[in-house]
Protein backbone atom coordinates (compact mmCIF):
# COMPACT_ATOMS: atom_id res chain seq x y z
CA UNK A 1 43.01 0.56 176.24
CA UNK A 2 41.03 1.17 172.94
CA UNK A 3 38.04 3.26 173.07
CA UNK A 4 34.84 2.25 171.05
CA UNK A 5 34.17 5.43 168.70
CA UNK A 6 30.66 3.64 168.29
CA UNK A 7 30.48 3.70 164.54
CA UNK A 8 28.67 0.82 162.66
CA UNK A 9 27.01 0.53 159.25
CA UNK A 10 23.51 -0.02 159.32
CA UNK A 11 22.66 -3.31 157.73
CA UNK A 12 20.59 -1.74 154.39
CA UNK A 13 24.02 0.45 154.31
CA UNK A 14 26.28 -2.82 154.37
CA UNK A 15 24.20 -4.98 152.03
CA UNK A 16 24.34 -2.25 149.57
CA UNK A 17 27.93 -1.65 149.31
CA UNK A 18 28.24 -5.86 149.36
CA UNK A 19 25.64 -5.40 146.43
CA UNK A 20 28.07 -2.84 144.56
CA UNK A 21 31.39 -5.00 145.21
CA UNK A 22 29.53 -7.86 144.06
CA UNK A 23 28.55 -6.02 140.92
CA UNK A 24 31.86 -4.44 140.33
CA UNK A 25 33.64 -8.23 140.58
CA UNK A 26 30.93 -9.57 137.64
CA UNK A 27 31.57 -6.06 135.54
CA UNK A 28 35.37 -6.75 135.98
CA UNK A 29 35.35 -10.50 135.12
CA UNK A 30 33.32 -9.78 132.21
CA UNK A 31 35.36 -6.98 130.81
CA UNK A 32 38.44 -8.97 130.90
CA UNK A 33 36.14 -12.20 129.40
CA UNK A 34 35.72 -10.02 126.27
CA UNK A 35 38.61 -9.02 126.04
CA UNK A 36 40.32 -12.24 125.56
CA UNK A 37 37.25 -13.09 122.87
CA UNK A 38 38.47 -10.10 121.43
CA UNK A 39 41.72 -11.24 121.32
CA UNK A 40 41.16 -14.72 120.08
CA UNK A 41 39.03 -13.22 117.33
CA UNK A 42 41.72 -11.19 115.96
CA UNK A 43 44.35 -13.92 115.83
CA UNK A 44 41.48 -15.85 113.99
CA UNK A 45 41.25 -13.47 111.74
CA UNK A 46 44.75 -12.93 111.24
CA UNK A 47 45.24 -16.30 110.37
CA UNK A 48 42.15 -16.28 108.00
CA UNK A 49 44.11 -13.03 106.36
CA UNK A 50 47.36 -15.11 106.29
CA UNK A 51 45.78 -18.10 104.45
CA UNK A 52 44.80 -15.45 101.56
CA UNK A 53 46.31 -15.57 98.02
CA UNK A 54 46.46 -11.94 97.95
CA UNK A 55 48.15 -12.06 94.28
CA UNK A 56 44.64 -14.08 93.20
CA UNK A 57 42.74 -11.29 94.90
CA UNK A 58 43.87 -8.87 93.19
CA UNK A 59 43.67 -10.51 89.77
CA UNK A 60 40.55 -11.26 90.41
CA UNK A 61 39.70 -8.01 91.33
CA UNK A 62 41.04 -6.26 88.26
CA UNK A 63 39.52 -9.09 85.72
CA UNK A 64 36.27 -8.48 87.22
CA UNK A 65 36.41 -4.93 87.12
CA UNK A 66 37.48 -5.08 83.11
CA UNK A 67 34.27 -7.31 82.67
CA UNK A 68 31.73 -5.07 84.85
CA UNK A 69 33.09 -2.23 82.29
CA UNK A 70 32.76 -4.48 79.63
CA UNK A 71 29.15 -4.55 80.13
CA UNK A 72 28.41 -1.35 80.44
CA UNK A 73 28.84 -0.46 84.62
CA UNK A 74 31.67 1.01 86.45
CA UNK A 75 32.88 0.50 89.86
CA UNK A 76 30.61 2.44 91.96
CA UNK A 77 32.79 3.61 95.15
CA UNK A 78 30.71 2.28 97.00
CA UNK A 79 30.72 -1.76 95.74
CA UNK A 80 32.41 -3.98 97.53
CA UNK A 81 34.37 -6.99 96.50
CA UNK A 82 31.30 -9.20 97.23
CA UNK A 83 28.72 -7.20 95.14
CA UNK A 84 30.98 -6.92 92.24
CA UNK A 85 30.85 -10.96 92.30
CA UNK A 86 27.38 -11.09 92.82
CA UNK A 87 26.62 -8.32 89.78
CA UNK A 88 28.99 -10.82 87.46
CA UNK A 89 26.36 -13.56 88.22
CA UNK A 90 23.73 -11.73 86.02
CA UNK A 91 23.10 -11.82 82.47
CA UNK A 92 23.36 -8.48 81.10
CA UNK A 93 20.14 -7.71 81.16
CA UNK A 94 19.32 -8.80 84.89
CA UNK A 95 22.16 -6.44 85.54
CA UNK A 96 21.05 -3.60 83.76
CA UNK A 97 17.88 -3.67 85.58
CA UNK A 98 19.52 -4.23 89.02
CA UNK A 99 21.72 -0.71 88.44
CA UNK A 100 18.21 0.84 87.24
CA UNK A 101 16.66 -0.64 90.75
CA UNK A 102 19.03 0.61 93.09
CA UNK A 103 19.19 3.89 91.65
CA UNK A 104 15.56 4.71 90.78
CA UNK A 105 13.83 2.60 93.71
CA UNK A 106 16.60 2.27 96.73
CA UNK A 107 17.26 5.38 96.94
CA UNK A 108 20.94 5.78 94.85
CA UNK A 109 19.51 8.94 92.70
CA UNK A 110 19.16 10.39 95.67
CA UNK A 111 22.26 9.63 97.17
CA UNK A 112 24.44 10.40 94.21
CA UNK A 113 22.28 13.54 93.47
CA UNK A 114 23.78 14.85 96.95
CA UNK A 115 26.88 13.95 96.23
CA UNK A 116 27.38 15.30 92.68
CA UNK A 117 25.23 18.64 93.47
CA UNK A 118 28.05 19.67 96.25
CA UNK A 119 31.08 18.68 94.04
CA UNK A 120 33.40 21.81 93.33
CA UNK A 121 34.19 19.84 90.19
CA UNK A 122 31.12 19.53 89.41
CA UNK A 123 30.32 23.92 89.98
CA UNK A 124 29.78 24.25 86.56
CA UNK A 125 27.28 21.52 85.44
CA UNK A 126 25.21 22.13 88.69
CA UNK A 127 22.19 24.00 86.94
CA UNK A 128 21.89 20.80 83.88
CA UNK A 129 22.72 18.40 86.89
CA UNK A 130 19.53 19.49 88.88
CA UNK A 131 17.29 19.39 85.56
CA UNK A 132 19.02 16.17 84.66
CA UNK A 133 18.06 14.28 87.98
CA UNK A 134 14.80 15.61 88.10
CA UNK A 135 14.11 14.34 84.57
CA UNK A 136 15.17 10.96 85.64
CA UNK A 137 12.84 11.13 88.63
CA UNK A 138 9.93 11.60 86.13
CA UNK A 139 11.87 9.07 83.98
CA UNK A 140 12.44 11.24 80.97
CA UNK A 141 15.52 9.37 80.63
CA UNK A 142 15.63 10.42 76.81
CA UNK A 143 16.19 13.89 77.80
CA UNK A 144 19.14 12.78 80.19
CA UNK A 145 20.99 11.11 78.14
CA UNK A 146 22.49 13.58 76.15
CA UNK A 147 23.02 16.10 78.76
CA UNK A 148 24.59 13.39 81.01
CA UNK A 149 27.04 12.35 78.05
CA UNK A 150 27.85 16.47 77.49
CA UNK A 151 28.55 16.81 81.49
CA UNK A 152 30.96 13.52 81.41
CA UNK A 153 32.63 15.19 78.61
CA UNK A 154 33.34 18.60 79.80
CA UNK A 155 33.71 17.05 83.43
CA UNK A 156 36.95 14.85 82.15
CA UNK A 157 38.38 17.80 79.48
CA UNK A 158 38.88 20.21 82.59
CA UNK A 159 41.49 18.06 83.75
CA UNK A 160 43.62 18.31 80.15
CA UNK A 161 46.15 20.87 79.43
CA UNK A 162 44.91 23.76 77.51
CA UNK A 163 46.88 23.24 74.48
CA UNK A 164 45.82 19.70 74.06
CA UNK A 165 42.20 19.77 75.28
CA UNK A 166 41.26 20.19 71.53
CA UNK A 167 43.20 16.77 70.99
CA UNK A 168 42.11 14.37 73.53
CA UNK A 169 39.09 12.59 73.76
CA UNK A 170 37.64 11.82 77.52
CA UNK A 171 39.10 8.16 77.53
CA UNK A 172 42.17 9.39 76.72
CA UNK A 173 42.04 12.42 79.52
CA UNK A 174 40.92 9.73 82.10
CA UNK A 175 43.99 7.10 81.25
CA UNK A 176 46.49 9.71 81.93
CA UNK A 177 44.64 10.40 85.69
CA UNK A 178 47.23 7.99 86.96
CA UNK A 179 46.22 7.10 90.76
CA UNK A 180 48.65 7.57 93.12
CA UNK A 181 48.06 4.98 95.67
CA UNK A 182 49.64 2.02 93.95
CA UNK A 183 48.88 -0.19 91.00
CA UNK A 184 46.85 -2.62 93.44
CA UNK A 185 44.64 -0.72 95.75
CA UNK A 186 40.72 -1.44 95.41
CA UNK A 187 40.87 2.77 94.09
CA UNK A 188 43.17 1.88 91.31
CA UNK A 189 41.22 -1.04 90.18
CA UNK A 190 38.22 1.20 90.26
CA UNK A 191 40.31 3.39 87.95
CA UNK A 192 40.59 0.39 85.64
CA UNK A 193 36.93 -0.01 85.38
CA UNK A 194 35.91 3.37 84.84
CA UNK A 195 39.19 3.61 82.05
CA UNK A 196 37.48 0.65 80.12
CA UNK A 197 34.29 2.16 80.33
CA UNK A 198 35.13 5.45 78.87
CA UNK A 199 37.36 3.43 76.40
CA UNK A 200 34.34 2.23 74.83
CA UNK A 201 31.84 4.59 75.15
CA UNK A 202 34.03 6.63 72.99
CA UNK A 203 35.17 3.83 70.93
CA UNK A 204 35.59 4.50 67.26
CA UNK A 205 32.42 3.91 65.16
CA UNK A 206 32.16 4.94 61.70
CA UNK A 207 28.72 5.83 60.63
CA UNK A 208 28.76 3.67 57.92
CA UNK A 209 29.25 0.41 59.65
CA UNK A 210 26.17 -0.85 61.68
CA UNK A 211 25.06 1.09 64.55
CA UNK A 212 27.35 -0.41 68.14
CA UNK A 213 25.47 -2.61 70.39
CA UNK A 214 27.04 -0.96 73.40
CA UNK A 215 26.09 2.88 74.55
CA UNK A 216 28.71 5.17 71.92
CA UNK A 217 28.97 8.89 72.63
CA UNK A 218 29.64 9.59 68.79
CA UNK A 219 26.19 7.95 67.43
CA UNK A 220 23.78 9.79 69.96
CA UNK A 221 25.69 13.07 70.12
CA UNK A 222 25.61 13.29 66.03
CA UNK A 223 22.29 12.25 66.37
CA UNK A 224 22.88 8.62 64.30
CA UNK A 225 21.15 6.55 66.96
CA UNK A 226 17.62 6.69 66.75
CA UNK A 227 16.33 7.69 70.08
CA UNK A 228 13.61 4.98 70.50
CA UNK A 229 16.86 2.95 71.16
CA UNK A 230 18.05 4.10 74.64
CA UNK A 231 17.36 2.61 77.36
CA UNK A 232 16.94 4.22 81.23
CA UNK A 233 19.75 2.28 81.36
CA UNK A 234 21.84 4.01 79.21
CA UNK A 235 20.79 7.24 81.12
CA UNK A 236 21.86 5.74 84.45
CA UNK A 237 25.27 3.97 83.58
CA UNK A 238 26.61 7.60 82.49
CA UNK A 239 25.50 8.88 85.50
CA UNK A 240 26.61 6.15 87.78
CA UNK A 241 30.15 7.03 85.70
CA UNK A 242 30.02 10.52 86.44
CA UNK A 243 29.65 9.95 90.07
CA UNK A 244 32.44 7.26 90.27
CA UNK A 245 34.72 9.76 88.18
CA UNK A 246 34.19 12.63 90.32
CA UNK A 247 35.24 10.63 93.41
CA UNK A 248 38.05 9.43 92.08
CA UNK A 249 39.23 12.46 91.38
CA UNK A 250 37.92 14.10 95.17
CA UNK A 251 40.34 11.15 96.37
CA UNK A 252 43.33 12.35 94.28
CA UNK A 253 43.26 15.80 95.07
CA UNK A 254 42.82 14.28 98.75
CA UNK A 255 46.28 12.83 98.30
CA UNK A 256 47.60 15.80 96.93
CA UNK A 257 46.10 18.83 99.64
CA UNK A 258 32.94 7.89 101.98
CA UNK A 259 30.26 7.66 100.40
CA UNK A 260 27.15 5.40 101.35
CA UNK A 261 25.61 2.78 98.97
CA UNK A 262 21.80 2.36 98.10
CA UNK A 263 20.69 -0.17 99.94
CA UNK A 264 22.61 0.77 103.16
CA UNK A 265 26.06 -0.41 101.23
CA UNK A 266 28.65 0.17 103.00
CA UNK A 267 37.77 22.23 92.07
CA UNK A 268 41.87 21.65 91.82
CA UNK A 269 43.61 20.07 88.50
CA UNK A 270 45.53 16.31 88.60
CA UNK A 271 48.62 17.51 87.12
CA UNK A 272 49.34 13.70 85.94
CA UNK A 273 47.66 14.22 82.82
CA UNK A 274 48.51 12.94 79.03
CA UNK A 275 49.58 15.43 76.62
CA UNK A 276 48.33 13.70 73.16
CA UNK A 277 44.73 12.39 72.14
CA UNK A 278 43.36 10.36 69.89
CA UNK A 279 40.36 8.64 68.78
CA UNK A 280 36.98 9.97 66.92
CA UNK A 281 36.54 13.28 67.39
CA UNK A 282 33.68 15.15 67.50
């Protein structure tokens, strides 16, 4: 015979634990609905990946970087493959001023002066660095200019050997900062840009031949360019190749021992460095 121990749920007790089973069946069926979205999204996307020409990406890539260099702008770190095609849409004004925008007005001096003011690269520029961004804030861009172009400088020479430092002009220093990650990483490419910049800012330009449309290091450090002729964004495409520089380099010594955009976009040596320099010297 069984005896009745007498215990029964009371109804509210019941209803709620129906009410929690019911709740825990829809919170199961809907974590297993996302996951095979989930799924089916990444073998989309994996097919999407497969269907790339990754060989046309990547010339692409570097063609675009050589022209962004070409007029005037390096490969910020943090561009992406879309804004670099969307900058090569402008005329070279339009881009000029869009550089000029997102630094001075969205919020980029602010972000690279953060960046640059912390560098242990950087230790040694950090007093001109502070004067040189708060110049630009006032935009006395004229004043920048050269102290931006002396900082680049000395910024790229510490990376020479001492007994050809006296030799080798910046573009020179920077080609022999090999990357190490490959010849076809997005950072390599970047490396390309910023090479071709520094190739012609310190581009060969006699003083006797007509003054170079394109920002030269030799004409405004001699004092041969008359000053009326820069431009703010003269002052901010050195700057914007300082930055890029100095986190190239942060990444290399990475790889030996992210940065965010304006506009919400997404103190060791590199001992890979050339031992003869050429080009105008000072």
């Amino acid at each position: 015979m069984t005896q009745d121990t007498g215990f029964v749920l009371a109804p509210e007790v019941m209803a709620s634990l129906q009410k929690q089973l019911e709740e825990a069946a829809t919170a199961h069926r809907s974590f297993f609905a996302e996951v095979a979205a989930m799924t089916h999204g990444l073998k989309e996307t994996s097919n999407l990946l497969a269907q790339i020409d990754w060989s046309d990406f990547e010339r692409r890539m570097t063609e675009q970087s050589s022209r962004l260099a070409s007029l005037g702008w390096t490969i910020a770190p943090w561009m992406s493959f879309p804004d670099v095609e969307e900058f090569l849409l402008l005329d070279t004004d339009a881009l000029d001023k869009e550089f000029v925008r997102l630094y001075l007005d969205a919020g980029g001096l602010d972000t690279t002066e953060a960046v640059i003011i912390k560098s242990p690269r950087l230790k040694r520029w950090r007093p001109l660095l502070v004067q040189v961004v708060e110049a630009l804030r006032r935009e006395e861009f004229l004043i920048a200019i050269p102290a931006l172009l002396l900082t680049l400088e000395g910024f790229v020479a510490q990376f020479a050997t001492p007994v050809d430092v006296e030799l080798t002009n910046a573009a020179t220093i920077a080609k022999g900062l090999k990357p190490r990650h490959g010849e076809k990483t997005i950072r390599a490419m970047i490396w390309t840009s910023t090479v071709a910049f520094l190739s012609q800012l310190y581009k060969s330009a006699p003083f006797s031949d007509q003054c170079p449309s394109f920002l030269n290091r030799h004409w405004i450090l001699h004092g041969r360019k008359n000053a009326a002729e820069w431009t703010v964004a003269d002052a901010i495409r050195v700057l914007n190749a300082l930055s890029t520089l100095d986190w190239l380099l942060s990444g290399e010594e990475r790889h030996e021992t992210a940065t965010q955009a304006p506009d919400g976009r997404g103190a060791g040596h590199v001992s890979n460095v050339v031992h003869r320099g050429g080009g105008q010297k000072s």
